[in-house]
C-alpha atoms as a PDB file:
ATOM      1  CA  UNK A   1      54.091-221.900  35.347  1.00  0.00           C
ATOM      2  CA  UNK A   2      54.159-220.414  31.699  1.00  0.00           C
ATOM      3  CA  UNK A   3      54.520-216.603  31.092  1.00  0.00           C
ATOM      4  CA  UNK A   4      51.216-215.694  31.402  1.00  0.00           C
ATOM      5  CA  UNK A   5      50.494-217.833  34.819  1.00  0.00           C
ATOM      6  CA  UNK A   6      53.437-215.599  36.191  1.00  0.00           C
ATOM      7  CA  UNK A   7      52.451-212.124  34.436  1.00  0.00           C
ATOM      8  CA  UNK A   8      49.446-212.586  36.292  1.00  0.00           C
ATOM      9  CA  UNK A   9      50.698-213.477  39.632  1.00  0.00           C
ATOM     10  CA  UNK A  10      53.383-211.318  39.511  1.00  0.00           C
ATOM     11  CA  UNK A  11      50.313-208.540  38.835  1.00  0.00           C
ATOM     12  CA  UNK A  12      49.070-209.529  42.206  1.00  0.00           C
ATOM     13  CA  UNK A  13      51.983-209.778  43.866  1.00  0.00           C
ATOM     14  CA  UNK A  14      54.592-206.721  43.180  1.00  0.00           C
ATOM     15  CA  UNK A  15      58.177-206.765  43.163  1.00  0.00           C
ATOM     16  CA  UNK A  16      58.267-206.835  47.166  1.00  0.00           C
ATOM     17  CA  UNK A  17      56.428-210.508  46.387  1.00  0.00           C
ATOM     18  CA  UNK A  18      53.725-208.871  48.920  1.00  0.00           C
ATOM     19  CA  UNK A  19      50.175-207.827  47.829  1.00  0.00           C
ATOM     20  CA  UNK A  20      47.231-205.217  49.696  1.00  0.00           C
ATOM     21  CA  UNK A  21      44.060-207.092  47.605  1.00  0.00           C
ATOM     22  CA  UNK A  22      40.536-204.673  48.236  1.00  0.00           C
ATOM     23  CA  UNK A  23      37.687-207.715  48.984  1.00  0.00           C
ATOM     24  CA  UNK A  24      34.906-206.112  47.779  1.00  0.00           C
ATOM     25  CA  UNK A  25      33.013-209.330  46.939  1.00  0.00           C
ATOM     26  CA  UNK A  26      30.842-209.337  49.955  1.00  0.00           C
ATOM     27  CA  UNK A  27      27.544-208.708  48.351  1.00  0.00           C
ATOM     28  CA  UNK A  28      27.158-211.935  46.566  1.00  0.00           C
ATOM     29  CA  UNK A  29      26.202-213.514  49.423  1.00  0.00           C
ATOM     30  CA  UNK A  30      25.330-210.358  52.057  1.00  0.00           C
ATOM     31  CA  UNK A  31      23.554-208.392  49.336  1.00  0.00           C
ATOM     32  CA  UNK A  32      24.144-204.462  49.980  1.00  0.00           C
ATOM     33  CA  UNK A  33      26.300-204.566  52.768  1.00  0.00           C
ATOM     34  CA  UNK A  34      26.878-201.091  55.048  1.00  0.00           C
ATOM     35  CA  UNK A  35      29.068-198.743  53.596  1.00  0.00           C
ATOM     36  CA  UNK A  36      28.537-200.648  49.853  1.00  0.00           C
ATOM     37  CA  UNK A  37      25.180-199.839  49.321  1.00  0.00           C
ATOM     38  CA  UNK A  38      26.338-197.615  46.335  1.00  0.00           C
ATOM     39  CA  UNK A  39      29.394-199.738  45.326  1.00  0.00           C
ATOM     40  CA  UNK A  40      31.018-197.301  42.812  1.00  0.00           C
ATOM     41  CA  UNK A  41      31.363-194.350  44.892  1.00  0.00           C
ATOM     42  CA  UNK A  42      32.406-196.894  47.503  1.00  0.00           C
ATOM     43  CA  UNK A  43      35.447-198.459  45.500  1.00  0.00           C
ATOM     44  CA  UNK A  44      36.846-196.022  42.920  1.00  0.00           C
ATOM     45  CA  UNK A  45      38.172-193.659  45.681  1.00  0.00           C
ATOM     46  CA  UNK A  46      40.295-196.524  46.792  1.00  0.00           C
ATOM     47  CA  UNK A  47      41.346-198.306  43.679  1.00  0.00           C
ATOM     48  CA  UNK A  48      44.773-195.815  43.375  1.00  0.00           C
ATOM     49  CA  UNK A  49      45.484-197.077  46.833  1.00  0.00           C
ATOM     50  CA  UNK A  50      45.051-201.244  46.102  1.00  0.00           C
ATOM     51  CA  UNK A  51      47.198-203.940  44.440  1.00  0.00           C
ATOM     52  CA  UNK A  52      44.232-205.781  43.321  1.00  0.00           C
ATOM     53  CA  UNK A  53      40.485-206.058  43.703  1.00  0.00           C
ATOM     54  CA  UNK A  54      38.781-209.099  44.360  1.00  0.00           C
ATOM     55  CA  UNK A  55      35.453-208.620  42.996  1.00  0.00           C
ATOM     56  CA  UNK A  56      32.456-210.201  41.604  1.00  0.00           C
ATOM     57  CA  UNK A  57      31.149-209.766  37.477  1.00  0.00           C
ATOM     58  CA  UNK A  58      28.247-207.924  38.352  1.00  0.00           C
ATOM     59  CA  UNK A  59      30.363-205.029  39.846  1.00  0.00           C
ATOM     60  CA  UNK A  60      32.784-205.145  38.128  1.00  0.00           C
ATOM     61  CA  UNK A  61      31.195-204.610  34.595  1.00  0.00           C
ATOM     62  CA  UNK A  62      28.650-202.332  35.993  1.00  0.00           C
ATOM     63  CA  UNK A  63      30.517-200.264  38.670  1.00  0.00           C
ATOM     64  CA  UNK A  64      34.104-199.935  37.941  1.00  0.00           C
ATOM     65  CA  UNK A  65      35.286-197.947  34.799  1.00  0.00           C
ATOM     66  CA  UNK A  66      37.499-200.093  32.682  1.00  0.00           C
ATOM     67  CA  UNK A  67      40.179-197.033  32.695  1.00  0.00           C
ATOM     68  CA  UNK A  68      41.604-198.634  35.927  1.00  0.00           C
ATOM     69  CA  UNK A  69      44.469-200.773  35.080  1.00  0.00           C
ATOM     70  CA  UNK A  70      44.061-202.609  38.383  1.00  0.00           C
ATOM     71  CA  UNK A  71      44.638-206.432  38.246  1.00  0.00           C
ATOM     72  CA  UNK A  72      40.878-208.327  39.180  1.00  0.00           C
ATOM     73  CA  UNK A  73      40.723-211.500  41.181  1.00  0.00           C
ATOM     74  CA  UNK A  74      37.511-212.738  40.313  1.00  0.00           C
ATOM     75  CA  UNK A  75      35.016-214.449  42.640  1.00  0.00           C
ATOM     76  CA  UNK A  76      33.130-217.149  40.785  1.00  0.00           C
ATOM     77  CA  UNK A  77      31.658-219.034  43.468  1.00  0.00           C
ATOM     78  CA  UNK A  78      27.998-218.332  44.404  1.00  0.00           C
ATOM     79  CA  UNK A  79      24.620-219.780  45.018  1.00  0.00           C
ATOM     80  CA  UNK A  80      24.171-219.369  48.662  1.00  0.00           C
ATOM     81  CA  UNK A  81      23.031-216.083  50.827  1.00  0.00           C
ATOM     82  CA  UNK A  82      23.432-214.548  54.595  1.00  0.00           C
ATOM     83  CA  UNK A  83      19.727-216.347  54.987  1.00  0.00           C
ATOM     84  CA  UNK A  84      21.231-219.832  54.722  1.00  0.00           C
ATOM     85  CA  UNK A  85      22.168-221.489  58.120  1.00  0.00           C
ATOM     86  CA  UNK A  86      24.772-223.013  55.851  1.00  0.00           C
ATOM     87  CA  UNK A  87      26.260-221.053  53.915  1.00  0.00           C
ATOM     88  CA  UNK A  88      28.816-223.592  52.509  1.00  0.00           C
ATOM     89  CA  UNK A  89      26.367-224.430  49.822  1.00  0.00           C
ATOM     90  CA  UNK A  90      28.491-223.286  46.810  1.00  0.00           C
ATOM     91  CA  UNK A  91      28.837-224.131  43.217  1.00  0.00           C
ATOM     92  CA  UNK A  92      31.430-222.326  40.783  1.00  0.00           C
ATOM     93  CA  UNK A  93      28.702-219.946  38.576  1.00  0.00           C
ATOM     94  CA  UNK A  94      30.829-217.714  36.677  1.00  0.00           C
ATOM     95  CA  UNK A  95      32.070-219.693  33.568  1.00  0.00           C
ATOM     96  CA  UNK A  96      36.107-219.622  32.714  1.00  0.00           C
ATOM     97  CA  UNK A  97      35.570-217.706  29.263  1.00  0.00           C
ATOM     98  CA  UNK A  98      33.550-214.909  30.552  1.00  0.00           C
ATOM     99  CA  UNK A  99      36.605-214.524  33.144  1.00  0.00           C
ATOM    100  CA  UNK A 100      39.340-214.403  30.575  1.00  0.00           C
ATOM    101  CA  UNK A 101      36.833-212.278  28.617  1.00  0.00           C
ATOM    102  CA  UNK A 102      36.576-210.196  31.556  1.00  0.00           C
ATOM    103  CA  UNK A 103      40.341-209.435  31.716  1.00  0.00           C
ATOM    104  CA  UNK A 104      40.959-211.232  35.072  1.00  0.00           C
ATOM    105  CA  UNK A 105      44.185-211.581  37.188  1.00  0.00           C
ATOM    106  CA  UNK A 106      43.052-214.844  38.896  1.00  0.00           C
ATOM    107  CA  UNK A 107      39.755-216.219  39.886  1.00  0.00           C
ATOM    108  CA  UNK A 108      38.747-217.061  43.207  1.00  0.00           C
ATOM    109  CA  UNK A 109      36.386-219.163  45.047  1.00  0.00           C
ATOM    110  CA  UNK A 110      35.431-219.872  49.188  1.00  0.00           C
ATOM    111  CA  UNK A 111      36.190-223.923  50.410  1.00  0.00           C
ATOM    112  CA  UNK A 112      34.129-225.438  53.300  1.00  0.00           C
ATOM    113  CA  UNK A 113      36.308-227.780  55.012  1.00  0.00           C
ATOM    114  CA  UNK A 114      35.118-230.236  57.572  1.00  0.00           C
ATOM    115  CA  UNK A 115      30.980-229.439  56.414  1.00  0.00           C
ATOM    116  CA  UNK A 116      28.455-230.887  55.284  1.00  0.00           C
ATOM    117  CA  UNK A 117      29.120-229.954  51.375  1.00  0.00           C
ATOM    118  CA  UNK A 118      33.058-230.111  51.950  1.00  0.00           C
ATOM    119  CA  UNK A 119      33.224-232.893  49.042  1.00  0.00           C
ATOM    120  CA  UNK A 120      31.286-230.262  46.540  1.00  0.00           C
ATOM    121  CA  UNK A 121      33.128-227.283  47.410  1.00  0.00           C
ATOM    122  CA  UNK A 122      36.637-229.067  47.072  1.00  0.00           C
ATOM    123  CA  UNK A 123      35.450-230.935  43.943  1.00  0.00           C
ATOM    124  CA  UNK A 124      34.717-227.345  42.329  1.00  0.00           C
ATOM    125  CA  UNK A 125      38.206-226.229  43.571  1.00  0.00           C
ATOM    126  CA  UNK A 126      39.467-228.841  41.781  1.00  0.00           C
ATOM    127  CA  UNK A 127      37.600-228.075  38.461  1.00  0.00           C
ATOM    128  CA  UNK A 128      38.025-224.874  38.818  1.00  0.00           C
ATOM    129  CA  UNK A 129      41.851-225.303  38.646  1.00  0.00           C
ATOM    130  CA  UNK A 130      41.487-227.660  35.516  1.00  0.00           C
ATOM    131  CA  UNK A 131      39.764-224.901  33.381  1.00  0.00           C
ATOM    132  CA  UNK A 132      42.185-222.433  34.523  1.00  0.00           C
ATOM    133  CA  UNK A 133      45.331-223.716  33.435  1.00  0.00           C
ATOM    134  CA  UNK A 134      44.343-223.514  29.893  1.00  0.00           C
ATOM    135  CA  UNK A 135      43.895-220.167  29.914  1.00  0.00           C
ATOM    136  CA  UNK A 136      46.700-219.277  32.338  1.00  0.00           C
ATOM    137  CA  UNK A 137      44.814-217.810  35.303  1.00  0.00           C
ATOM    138  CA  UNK A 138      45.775-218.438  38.746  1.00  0.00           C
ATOM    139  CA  UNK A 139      42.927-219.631  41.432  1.00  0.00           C
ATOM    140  CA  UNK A 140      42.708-218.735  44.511  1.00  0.00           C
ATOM    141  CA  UNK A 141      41.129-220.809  47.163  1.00  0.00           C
ATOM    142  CA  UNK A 142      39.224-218.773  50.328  1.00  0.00           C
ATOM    143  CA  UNK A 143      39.246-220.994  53.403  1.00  0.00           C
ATOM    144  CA  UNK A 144      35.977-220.251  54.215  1.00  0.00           C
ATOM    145  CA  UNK A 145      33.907-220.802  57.589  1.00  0.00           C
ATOM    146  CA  UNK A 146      30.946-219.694  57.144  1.00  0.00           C
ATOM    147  CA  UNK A 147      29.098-218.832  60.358  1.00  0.00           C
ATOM    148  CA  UNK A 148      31.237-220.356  62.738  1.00  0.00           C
ATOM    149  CA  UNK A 149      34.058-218.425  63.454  1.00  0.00           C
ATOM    150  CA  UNK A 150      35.086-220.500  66.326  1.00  0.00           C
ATOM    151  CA  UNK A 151      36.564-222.692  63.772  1.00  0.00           C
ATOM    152  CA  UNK A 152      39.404-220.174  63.038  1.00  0.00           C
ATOM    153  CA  UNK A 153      42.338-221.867  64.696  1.00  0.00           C
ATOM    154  CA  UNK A 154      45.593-222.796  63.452  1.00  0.00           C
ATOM    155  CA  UNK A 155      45.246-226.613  62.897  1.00  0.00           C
ATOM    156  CA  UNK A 156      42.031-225.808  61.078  1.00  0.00           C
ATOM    157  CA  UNK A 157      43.327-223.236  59.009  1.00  0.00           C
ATOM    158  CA  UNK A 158      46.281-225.575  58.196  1.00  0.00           C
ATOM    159  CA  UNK A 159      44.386-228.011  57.477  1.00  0.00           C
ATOM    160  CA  UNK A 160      42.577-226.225  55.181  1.00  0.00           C
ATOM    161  CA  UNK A 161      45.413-224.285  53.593  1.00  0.00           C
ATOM    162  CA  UNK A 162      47.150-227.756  52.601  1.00  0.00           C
ATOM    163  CA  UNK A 163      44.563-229.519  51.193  1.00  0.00           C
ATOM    164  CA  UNK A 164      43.807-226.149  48.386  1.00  0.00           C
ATOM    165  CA  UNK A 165      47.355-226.083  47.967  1.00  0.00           C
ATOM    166  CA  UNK A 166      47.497-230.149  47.489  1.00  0.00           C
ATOM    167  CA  UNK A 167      44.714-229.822  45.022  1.00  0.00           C
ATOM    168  CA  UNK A 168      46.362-227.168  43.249  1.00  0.00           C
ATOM    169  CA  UNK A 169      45.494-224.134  44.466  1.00  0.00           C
ATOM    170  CA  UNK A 170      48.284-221.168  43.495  1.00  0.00           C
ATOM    171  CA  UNK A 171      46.911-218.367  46.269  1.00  0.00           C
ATOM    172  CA  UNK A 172      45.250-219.262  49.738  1.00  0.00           C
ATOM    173  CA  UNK A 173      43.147-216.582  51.534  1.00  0.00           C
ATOM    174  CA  UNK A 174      42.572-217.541  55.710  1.00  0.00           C
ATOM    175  CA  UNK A 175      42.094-215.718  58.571  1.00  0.00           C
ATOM    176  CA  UNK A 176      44.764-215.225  60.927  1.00  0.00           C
ATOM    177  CA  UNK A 177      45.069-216.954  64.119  1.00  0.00           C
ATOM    178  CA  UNK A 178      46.902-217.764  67.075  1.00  0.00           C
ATOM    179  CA  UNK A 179      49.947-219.652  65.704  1.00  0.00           C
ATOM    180  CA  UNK A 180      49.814-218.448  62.632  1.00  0.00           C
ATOM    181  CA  UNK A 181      53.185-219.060  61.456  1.00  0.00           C
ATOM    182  CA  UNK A 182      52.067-223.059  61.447  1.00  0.00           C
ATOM    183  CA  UNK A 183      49.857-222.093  58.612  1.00  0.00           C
ATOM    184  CA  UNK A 184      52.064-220.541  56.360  1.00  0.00           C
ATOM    185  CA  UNK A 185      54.887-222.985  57.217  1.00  0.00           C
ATOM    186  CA  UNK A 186      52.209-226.087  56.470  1.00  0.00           C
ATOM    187  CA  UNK A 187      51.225-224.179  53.122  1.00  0.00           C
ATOM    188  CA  UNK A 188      53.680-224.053  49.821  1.00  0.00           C
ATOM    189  CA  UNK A 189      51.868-221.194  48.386  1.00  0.00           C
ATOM    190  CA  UNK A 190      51.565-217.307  48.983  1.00  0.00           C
ATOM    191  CA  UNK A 191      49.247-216.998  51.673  1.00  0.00           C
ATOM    192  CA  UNK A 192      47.009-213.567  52.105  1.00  0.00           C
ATOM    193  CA  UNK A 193      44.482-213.083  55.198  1.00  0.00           C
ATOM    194  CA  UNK A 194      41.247-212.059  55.364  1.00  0.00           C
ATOM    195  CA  UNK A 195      40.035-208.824  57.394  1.00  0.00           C
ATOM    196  CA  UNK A 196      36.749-210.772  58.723  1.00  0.00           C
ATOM    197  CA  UNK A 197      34.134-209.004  60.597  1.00  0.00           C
ATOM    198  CA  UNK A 198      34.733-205.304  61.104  1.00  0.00           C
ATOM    199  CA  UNK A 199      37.180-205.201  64.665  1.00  0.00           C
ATOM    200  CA  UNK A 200      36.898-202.832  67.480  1.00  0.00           C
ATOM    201  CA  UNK A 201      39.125-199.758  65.992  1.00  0.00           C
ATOM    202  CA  UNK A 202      41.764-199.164  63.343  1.00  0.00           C
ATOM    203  CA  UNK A 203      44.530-199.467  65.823  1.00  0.00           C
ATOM    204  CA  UNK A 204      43.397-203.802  65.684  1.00  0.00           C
ATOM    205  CA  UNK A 205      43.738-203.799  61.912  1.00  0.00           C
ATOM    206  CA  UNK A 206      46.634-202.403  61.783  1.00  0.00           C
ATOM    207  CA  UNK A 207      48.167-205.311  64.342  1.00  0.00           C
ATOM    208  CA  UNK A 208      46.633-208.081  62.287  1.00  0.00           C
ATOM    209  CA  UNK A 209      48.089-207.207  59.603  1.00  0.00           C
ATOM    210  CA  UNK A 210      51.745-206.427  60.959  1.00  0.00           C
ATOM    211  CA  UNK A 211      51.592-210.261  62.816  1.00  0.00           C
ATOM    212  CA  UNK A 212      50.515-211.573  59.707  1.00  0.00           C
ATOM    213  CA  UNK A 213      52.958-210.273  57.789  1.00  0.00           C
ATOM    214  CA  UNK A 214      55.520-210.686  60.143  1.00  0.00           C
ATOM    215  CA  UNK A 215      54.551-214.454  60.512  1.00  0.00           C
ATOM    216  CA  UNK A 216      54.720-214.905  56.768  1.00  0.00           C
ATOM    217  CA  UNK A 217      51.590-213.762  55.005  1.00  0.00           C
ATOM    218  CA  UNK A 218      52.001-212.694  51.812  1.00  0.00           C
ATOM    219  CA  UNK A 219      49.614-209.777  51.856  1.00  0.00           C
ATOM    220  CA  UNK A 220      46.170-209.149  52.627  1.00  0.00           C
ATOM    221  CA  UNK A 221      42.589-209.827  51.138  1.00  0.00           C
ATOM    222  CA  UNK A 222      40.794-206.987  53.602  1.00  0.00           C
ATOM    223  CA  UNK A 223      37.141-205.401  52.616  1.00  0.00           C
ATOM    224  CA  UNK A 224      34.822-204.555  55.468  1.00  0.00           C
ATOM    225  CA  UNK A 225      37.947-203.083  57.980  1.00  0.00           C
ATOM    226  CA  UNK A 226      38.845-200.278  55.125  1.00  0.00           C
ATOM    227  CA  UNK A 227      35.532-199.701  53.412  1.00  0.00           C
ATOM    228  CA  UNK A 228      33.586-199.721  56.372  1.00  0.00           C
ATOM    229  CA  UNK A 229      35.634-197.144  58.635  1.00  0.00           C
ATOM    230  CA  UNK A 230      34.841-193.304  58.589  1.00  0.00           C
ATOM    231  CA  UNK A 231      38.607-192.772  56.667  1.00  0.00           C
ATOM    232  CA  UNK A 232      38.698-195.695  54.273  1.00  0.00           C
ATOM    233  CA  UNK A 233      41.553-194.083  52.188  1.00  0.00           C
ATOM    234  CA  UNK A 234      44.114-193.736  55.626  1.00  0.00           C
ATOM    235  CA  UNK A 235      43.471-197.249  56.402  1.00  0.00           C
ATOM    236  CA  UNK A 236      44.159-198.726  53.367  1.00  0.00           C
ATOM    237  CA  UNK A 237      47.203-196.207  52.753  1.00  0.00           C
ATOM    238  CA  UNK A 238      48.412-197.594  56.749  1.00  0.00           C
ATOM    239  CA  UNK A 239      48.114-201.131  56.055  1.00  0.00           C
ATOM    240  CA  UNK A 240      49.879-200.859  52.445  1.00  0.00           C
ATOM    241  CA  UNK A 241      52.857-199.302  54.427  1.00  0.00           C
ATOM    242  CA  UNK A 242      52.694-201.807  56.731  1.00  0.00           C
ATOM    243  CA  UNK A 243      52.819-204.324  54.287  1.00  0.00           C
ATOM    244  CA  UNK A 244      55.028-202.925  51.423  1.00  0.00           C
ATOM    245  CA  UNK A 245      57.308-200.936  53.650  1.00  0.00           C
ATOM    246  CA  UNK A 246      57.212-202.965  56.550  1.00  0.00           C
ATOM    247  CA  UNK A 247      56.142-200.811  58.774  1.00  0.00           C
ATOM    248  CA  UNK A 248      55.290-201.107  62.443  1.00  0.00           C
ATOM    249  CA  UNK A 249      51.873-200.509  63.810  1.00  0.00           C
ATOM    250  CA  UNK A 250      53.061-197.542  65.704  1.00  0.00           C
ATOM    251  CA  UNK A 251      54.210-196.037  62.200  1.00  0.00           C
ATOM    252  CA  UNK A 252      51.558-197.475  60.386  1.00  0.00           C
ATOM    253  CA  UNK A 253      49.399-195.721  63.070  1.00  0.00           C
ATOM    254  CA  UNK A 254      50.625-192.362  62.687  1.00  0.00           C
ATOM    255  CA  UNK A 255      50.494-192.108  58.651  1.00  0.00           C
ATOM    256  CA  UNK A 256      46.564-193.082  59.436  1.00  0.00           C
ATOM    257  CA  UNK A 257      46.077-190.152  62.192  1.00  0.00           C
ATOM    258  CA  UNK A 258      47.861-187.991  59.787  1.00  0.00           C
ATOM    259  CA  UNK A 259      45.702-188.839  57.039  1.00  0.00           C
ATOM    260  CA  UNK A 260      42.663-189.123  58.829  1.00  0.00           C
ATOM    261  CA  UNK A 261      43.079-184.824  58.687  1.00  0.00           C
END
């Protein structure tokens, strides 16, 4: 990597080599998801509390004041919508000079392995990484599933993992999973995990995140399991402990109960 490859993924990534990314992308594809119908009032609260956002253009330019020196990860991939059966229609949309003139971190973009546009998805990976290097961005490939979260199993996810890191992917976001540690092991690049669907209570964030750290994860990529609880700020303040200071749920659980007041 040249300096500015590394200034920017050391941006992401602090000293610790660990990262607590806000995903706060959701609405290019779910449109004005609960809890982000008014996405400024939603995000600027918790920007002091995040590493990095991962965010799309639209929200970015129009919802987040440019006083924030918060590294962005970009999502550029689009073209689909929650009304799609398949949602792993994508195309890159967001071209590589309106990214570098947008100031970003690294750009990111979902992969549909094993569907039916699998060969489109992976091909615009691979672009994507091509125009990249140029300007010294890192990419960062999301190993999407779509609507079928039954796929979210370790050789899956493996699978997946290896083949954005084989094409040259230098972040991979996946869900965690039973096994985990077989993901991370199969992957040669920093791995973060997604939050998903909103879960049960705080108390199951706060686990996924400790065994995902604890099984090698480099951070997290969460959006819907801070933003969308009644105490956004204690959650993401918990998990960043968790992460950063290694902290057990139990501890982890206790900062967000004392927050929570």
């Amino acid at each position: 990597m040249d300096w500015g490859m590394k200034n920017r993924m050391q941006r992401i990534f602090k000293e610790d080599g660990k990262t607590v990314m806000l995903a706060v992308d959701h609405g290019y594809f779910l449109g004005a998801v609960s809890r982000m119908e008014k996405p400024t009032q939603a995000i600027q609260p918790l920007i002091p509390y995040a590493d990095s956002l991962m965010i799309t253009r639209g929200i970015l330019r129009n919802c987040i004041d440019p006083k924030y020196n918060i590294p962005i990860v970009l999502r550029v991939s689009g073209k689909n919508s929650v009304l799609k059966e398949d949602l792993s229609d994508e195309e890159v949309v967001v071209s590589m000079q309106d990214a570098a003139r947008l100031g970003v971190s690294a750009v990111a973009l979902s992969i549909y392995v094993g569907t039916a546009h699998e060969h489109q998805t992976l091909l615009a990976l691979s672009k994507l990484i091509n125009e990249a290097e140029p300007f010294g961005i890192p990419v960062l490939a999301v190993t999407a599933v779509g609507k079928e979260l039954e796929r979210r199993d370790a050789k899956y996810l493996s699978l997946s993992c290896r083949i954005a890191a084989e094409l040259g992917a230098h972040i991979v976001k996946t869900y965690y999973c039973e096994d985990f540690e077989k993901v991370v092991e199969s992957c040669p690049v920093p791995v973060v995990i997604a939050g998903g669907p909103k879960l049960k209570d705080e108390l199951d964030v706060f686990q996924m995140a400790h065994d995902a750290i604890s099984k090698g994860a480099k951070g997290v990529d969460m959006g819907r399991n801070i933003w969308q609880s009644r105490w956004p700020v204690a959650v993401i303040s918990a998990i960043k402990s968790i992460v950063h200071e290694k902290a057990s749920v139990d501890k982890a659980t206790k900062l967000f109960e004392e927050l929570k007041k």
